[in-house]
Protein backbone atom coordinates (compact mmCIF):
# COMPACT_ATOMS: atom_id res chain seq x y z
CA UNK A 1 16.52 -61.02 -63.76
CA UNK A 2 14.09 -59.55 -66.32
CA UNK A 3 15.65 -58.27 -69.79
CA UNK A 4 14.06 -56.23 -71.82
CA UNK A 5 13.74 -56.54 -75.43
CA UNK A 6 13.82 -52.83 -77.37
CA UNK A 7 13.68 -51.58 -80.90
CA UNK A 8 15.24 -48.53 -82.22
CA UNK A 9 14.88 -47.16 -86.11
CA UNK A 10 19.00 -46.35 -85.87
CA UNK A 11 21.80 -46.95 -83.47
CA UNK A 12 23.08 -43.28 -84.06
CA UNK A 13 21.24 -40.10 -84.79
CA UNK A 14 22.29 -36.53 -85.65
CA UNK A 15 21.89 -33.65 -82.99
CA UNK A 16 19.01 -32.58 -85.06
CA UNK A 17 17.20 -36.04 -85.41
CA UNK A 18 17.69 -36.88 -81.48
CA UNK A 19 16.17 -32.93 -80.86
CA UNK A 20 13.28 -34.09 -83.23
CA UNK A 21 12.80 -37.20 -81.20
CA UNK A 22 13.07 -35.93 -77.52
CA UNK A 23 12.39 -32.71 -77.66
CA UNK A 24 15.54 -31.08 -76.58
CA UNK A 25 17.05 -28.30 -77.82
CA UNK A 26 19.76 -28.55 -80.01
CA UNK A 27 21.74 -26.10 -77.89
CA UNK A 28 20.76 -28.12 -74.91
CA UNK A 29 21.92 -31.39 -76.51
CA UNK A 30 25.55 -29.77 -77.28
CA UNK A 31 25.59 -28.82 -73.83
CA UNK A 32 25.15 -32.27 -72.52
CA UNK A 33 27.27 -33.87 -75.08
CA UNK A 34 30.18 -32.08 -73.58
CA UNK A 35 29.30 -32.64 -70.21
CA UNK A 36 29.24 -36.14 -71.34
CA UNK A 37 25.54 -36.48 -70.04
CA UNK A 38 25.10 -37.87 -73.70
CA UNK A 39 27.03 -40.77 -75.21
CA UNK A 40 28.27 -40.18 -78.69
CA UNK A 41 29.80 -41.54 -81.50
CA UNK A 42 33.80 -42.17 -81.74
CA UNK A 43 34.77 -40.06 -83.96
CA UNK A 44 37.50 -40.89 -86.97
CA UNK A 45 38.12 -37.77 -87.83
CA UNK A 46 37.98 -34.11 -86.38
CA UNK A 47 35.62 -33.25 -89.12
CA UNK A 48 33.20 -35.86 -89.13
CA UNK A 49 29.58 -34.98 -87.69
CA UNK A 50 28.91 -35.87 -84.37
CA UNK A 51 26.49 -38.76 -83.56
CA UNK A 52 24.21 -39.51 -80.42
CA UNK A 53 24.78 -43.47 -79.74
CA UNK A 54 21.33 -44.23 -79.26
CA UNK A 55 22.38 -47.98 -78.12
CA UNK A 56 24.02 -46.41 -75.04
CA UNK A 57 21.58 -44.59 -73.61
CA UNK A 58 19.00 -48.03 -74.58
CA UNK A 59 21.47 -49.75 -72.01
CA UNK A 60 22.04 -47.29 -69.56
CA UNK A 61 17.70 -46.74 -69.73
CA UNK A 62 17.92 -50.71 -69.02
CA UNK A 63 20.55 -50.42 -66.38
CA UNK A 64 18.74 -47.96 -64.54
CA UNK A 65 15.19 -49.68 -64.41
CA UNK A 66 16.82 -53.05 -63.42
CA UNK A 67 17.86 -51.00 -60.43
CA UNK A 68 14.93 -49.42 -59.68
């Protein structure tokens, strides 16, 4: 089995940064947060700002080309 060895600048990103970085709409990216199409954060608190969990979707990238 081949691993892959990636490097990201943060493990979580704002709505805003990840929209900067894929190219998504912001709108789009609240959609698929609650669809759960995008992994997020845990959140503490009800108030805290929501964050895309950039190391989930690195695994579930890795998962998916292992299959492939």
């Amino acid at each position: 089995m081949t691993r892959s060895a990636y490097q990201i600048a943060s493990p979580f990103v704002s709505f805003e940064e990840y929209s900067r970085l894929s190219g998504v709409p912001i709108n789009t990216i609240r959609c698929m947060v609650r669809e759960g199409r995008l992994p997020i954060r845990t959140k503490l608190k009800p108030q805290e700002k929501p964050l895309i969990n950039m190391l989930a979707l690195m695994r579930e990238a890795d998962e998916q080309c292992l299959v492939a």
